[in-house]
C-alpha atoms as a PDB file:
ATOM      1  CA  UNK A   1     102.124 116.915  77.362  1.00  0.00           C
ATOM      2  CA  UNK A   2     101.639 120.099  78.438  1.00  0.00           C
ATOM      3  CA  UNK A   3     100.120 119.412  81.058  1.00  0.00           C
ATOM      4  CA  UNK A   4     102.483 117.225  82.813  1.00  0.00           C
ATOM      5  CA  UNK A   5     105.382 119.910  82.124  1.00  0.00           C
ATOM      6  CA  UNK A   6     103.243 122.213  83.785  1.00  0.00           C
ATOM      7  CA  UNK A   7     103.132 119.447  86.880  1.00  0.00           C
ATOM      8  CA  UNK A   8     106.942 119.167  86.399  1.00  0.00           C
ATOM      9  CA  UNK A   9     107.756 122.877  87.216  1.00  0.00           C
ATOM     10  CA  UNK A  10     105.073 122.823  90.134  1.00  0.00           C
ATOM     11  CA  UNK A  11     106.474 119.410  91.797  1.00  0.00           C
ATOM     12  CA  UNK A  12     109.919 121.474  91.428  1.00  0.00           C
ATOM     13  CA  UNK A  13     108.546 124.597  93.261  1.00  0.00           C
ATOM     14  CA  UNK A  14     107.015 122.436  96.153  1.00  0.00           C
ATOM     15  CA  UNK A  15     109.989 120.430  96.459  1.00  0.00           C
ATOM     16  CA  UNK A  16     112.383 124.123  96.856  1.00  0.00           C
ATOM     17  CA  UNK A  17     109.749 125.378  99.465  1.00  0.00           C
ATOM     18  CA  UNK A  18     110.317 121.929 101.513  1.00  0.00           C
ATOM     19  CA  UNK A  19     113.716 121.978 101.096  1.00  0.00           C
ATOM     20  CA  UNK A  20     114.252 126.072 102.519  1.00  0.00           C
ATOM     21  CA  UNK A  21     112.536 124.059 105.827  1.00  0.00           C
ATOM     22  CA  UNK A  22     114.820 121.668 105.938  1.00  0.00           C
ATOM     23  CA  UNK A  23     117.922 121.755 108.738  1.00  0.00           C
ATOM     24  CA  UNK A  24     120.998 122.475 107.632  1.00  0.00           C
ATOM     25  CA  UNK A  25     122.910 119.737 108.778  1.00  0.00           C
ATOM     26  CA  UNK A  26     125.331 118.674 106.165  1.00  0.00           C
ATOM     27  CA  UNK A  27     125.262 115.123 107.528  1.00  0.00           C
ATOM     28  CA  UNK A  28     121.541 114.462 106.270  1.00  0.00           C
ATOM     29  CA  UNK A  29     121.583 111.748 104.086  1.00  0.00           C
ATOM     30  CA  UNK A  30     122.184 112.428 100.206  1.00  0.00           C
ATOM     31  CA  UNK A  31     123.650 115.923 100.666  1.00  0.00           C
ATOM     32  CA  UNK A  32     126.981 117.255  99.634  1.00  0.00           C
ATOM     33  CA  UNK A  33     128.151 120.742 101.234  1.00  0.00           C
ATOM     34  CA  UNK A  34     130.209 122.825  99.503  1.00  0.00           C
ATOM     35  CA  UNK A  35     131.062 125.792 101.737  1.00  0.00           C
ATOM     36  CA  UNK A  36     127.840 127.321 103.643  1.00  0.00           C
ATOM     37  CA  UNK A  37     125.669 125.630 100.813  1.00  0.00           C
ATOM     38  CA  UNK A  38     123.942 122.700 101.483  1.00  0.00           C
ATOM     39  CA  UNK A  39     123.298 120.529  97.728  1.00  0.00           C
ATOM     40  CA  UNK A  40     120.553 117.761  97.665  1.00  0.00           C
ATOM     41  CA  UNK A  41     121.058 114.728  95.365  1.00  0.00           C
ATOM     42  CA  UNK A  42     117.903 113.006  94.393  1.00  0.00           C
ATOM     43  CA  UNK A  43     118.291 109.137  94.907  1.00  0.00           C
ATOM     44  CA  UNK A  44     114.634 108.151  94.603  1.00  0.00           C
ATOM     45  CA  UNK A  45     111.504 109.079  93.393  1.00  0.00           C
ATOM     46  CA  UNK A  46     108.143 107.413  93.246  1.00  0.00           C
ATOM     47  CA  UNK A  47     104.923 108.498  92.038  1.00  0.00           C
ATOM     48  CA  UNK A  48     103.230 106.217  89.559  1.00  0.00           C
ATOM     49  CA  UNK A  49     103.101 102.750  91.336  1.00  0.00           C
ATOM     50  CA  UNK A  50     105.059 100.507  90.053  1.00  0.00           C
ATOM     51  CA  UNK A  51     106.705 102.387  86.987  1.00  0.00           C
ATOM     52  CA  UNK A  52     109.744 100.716  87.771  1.00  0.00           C
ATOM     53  CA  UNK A  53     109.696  97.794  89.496  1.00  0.00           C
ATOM     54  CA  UNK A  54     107.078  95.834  86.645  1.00  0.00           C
ATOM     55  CA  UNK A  55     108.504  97.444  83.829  1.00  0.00           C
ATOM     56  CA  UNK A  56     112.058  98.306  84.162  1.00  0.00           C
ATOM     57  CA  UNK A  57     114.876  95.602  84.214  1.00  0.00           C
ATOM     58  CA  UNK A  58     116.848  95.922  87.914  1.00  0.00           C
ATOM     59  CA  UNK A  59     120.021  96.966  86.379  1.00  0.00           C
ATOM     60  CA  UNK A  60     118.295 100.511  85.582  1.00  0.00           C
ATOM     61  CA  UNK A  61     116.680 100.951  88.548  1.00  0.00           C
ATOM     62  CA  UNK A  62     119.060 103.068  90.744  1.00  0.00           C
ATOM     63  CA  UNK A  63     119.937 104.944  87.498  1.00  0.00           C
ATOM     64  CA  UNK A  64     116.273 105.808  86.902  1.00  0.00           C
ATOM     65  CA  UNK A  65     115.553 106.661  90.277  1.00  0.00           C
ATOM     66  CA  UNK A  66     118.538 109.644  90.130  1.00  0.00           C
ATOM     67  CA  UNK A  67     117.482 110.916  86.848  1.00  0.00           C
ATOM     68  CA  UNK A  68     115.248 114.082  86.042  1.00  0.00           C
ATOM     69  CA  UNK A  69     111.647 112.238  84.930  1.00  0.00           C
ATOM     70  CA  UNK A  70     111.761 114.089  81.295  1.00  0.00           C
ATOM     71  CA  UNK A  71     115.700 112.779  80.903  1.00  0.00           C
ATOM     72  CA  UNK A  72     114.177 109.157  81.679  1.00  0.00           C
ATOM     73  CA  UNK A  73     110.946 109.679  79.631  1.00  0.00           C
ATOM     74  CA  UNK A  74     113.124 108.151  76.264  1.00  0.00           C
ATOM     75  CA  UNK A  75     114.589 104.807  78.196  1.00  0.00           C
ATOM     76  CA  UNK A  76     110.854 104.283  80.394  1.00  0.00           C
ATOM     77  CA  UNK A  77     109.154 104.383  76.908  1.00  0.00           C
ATOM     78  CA  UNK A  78     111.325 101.565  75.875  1.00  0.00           C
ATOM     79  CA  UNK A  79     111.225  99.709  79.271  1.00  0.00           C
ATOM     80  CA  UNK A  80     107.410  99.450  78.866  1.00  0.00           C
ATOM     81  CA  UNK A  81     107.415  98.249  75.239  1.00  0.00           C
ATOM     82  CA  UNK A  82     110.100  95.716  76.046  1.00  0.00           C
ATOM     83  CA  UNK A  83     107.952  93.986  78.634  1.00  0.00           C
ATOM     84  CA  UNK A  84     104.288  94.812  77.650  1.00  0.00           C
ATOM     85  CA  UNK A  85     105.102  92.903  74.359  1.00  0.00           C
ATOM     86  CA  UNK A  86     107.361  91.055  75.169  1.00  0.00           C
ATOM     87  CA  UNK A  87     106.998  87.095  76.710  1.00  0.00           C
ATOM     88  CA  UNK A  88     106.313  88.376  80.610  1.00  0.00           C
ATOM     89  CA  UNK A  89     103.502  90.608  79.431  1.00  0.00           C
ATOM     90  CA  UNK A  90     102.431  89.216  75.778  1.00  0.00           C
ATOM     91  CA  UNK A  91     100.210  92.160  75.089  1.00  0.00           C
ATOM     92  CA  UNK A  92      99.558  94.040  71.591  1.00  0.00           C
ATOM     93  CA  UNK A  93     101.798  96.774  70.288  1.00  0.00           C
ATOM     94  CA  UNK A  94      98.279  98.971  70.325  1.00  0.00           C
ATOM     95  CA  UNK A  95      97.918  97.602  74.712  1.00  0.00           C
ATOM     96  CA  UNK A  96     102.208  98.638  74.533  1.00  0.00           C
ATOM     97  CA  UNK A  97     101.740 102.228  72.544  1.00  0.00           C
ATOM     98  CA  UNK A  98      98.304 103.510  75.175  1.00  0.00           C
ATOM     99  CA  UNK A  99     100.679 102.465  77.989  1.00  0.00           C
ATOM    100  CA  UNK A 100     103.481 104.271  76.927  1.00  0.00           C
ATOM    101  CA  UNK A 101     101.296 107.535  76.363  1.00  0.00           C
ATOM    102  CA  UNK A 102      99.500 107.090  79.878  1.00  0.00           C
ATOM    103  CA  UNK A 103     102.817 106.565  81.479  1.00  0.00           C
ATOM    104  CA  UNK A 104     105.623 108.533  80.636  1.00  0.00           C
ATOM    105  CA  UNK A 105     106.664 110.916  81.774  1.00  0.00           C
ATOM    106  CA  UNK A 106     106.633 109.547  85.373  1.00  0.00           C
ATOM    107  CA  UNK A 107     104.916 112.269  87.148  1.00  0.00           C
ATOM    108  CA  UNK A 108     101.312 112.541  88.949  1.00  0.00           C
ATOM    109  CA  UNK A 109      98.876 115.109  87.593  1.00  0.00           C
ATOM    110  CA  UNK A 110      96.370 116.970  89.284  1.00  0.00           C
ATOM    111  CA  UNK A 111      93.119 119.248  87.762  1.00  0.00           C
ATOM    112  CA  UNK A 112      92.515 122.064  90.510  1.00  0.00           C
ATOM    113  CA  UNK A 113      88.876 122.632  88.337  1.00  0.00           C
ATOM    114  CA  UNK A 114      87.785 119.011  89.727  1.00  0.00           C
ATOM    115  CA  UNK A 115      86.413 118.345  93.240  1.00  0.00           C
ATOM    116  CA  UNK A 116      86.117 115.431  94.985  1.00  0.00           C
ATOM    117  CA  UNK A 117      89.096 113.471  96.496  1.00  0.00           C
ATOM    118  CA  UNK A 118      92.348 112.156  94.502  1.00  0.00           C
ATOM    119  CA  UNK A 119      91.981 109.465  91.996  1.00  0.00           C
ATOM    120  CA  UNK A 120      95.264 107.562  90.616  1.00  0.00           C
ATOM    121  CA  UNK A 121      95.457 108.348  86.956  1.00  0.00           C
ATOM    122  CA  UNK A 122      92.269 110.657  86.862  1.00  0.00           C
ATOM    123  CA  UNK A 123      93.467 113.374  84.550  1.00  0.00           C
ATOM    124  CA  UNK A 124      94.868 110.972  82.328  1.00  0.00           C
ATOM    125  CA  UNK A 125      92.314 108.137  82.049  1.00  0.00           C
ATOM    126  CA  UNK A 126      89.149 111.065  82.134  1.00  0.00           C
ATOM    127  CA  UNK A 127      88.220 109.254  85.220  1.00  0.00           C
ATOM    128  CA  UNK A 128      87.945 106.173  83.999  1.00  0.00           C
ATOM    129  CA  UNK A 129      90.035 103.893  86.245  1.00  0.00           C
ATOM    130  CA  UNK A 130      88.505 101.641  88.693  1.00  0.00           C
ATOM    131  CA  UNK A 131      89.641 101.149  92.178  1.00  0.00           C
ATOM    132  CA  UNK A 132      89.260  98.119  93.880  1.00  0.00           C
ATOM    133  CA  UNK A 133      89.140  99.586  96.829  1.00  0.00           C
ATOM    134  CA  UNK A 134      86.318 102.092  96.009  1.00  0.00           C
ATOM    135  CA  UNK A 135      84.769 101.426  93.035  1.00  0.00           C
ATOM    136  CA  UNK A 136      84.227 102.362  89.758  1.00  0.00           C
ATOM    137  CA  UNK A 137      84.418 106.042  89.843  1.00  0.00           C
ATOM    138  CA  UNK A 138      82.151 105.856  86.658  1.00  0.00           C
ATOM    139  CA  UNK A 139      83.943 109.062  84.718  1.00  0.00           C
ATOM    140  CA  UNK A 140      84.050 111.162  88.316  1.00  0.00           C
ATOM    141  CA  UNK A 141      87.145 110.671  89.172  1.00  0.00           C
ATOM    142  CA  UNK A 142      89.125 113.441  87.539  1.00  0.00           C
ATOM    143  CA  UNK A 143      90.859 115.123  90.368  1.00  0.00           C
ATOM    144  CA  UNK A 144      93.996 113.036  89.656  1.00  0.00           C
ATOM    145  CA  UNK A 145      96.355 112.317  92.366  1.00  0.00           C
ATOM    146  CA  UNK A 146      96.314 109.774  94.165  1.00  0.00           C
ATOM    147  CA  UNK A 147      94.626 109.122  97.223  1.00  0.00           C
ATOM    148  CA  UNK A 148      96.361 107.001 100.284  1.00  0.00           C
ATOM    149  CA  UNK A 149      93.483 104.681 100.370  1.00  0.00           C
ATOM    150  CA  UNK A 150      93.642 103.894  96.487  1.00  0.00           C
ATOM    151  CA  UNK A 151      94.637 100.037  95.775  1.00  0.00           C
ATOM    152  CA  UNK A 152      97.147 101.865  92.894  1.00  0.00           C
ATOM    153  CA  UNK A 153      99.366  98.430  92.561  1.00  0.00           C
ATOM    154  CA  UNK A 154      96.260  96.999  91.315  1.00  0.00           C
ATOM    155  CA  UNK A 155      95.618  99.325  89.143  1.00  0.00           C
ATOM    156  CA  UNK A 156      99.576  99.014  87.646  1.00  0.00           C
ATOM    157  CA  UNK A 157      99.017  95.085  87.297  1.00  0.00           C
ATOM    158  CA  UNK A 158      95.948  95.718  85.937  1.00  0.00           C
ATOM    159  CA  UNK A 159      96.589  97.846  83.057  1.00  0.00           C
ATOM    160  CA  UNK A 160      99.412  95.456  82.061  1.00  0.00           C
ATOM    161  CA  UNK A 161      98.368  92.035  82.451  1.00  0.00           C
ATOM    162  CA  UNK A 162      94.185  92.753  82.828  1.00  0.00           C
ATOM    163  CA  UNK A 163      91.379  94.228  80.337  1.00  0.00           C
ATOM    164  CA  UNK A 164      91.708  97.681  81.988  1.00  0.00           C
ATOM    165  CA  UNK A 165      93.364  99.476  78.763  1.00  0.00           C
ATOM    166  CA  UNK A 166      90.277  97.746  76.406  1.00  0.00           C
ATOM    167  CA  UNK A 167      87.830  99.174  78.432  1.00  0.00           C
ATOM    168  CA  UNK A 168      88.696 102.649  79.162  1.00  0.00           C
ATOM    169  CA  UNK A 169      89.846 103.002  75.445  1.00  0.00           C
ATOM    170  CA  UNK A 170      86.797 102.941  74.608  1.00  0.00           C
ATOM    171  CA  UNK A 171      85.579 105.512  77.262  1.00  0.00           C
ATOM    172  CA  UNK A 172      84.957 109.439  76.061  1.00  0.00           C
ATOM    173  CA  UNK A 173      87.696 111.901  75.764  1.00  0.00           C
ATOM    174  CA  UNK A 174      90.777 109.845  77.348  1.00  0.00           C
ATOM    175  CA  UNK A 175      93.757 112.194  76.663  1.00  0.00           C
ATOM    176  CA  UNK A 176      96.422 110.673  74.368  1.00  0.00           C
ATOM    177  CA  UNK A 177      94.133 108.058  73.290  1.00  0.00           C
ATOM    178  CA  UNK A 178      93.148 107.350  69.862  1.00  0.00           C
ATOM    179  CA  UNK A 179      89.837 105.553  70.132  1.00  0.00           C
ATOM    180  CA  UNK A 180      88.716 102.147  70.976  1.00  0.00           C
ATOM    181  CA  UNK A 181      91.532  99.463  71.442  1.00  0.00           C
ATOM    182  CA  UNK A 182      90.881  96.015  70.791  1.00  0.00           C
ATOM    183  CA  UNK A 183      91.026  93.213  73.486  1.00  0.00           C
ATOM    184  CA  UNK A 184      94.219  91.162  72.223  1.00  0.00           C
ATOM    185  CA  UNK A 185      92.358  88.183  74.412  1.00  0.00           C
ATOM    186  CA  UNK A 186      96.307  87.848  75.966  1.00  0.00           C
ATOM    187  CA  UNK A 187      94.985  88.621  79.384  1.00  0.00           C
ATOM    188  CA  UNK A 188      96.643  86.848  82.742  1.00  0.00           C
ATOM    189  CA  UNK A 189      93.694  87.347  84.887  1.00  0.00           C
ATOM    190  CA  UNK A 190      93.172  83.741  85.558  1.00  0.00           C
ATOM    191  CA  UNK A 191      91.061  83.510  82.785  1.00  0.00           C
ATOM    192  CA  UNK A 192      91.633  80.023  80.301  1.00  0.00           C
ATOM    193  CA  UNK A 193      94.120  78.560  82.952  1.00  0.00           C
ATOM    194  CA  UNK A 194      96.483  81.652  82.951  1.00  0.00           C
ATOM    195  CA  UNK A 195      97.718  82.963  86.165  1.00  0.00           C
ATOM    196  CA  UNK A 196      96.148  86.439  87.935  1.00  0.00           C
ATOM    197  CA  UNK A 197      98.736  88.466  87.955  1.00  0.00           C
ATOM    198  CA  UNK A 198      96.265  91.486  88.237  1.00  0.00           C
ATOM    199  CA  UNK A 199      96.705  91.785  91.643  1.00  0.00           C
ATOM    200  CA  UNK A 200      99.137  91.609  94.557  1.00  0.00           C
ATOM    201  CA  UNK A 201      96.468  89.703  96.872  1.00  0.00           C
ATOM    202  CA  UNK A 202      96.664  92.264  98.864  1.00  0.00           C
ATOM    203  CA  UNK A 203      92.987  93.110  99.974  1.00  0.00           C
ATOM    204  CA  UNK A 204      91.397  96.745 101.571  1.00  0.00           C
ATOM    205  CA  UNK A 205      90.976  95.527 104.651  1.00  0.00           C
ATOM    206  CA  UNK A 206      94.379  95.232 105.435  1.00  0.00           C
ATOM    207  CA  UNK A 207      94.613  99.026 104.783  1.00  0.00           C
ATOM    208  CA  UNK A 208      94.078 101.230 107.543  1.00  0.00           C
ATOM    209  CA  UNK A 209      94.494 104.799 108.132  1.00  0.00           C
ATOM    210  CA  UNK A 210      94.027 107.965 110.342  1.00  0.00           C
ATOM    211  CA  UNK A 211      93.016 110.436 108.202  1.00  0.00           C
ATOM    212  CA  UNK A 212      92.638 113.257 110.717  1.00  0.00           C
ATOM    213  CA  UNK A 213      96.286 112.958 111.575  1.00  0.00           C
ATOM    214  CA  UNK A 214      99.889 113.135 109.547  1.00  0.00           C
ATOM    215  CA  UNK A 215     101.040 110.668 108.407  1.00  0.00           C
ATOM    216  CA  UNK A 216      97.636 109.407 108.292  1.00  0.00           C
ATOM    217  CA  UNK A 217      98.773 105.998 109.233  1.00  0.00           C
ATOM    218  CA  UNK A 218      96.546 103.807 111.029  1.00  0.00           C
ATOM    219  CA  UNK A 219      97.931 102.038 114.563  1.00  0.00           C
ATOM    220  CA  UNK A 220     100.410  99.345 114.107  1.00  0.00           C
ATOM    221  CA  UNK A 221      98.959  95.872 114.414  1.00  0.00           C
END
């Protein structure tokens, strides 16, 4: 937890430097002016994929979005036990309780004493999540992050409605885990008739990117 508090005051320190380079214009959107100072309100935020839209009911959404991630950390906790166990996910309270630990609060961490490039949930999984789009990253992946050519909505649906919480359980040294879970056999990966809800269909090759330049977005097609 420490950790991500840590993450929490950095995020805040990057976010004033961006802000002093920002124009002064009181017309940008979602400012207020109040004399010669110009006052930002946050009306989004986004950096575990997903958080919201799979676990959070709509009517919390824009309320979510505006609130500080450690003031949100109590009603998110009880947005993913609601649907995890509930009758859209069906999962175990043991699946529900990991989630909620991996999760919450909503914020990204990074480990500066890792190399290698930016892996979506890295520092809290030990490395153990698998991309579809490169891999299993076989306990390497502990930069954290995540990377812009990461399938991370496949990772989301994955942890909720696939065997990906089982299996890295039962990996070494996951943070905030407390050993091996068991497979509650509820999984909808198409398996026994279910649906795959694991992914959003939506493959790697229709990603594609220009890394050498901001913002690293490939040419339209």
């Amino acid at each position: 937890m420490m950790t991500r508090y840590l993450t929490l005051a950095l995020a805040g320190a990057l976010s004033l430097a961006a802000f002093s380079s920002c124009s002064n214009d009181p017309t940008l959107a979602g400012s207020t002016q109040t004399g010669s100072n110009i006052v930002f309100h946050q009306i989004d935020r986004v950096g575990e994929a997903g958080l919201l839209e799979v676990f959070s009911p709509y009517a919390r959404h824009d309320a979510s979005n505006k609130a500080g991630v450690v003031a949100d950390a109590t009603a998110m906790t009880a947005d993913i036990n609601t649907f995890v166990t509930g009758p859209y996910g069906g999962r175990s309270a043991t699946i529900s309780s990991f989630l909620q630990n991996l999760l919450v609060p909503d914020v990204l961490l990074i480990d500066t004493s890792q190399t290698g490039d930016a892996s979506y949930l890295g520092v809290e999984t030990n490395g153990q999540i698998v991309d579809s789009c490169n891999g299993p990253r076989n306990g390497n992946g502990k930069f954290g992050g995540r990377g812009i050519n990461e399938d991370v909505v496949d990772a989301t649906l994955g942890l909720v409605f696939g065997s990906t919480v089982p299996t890295i359980a039962a990996g070494s040294n996951v943070p905030n885990s407390s050993g091996a879970i068991a497979d509650d056999g509820n999984e909808k990966d198409g398996r026994a008739g279910r649906p795959n809800l694991t992914t959003d269909n939506v493959g790697c090759g229709g990603k594609h990117f220009n890394f050498a330049q901001f913002p690293y977005l490939g040419t339209p097609r």
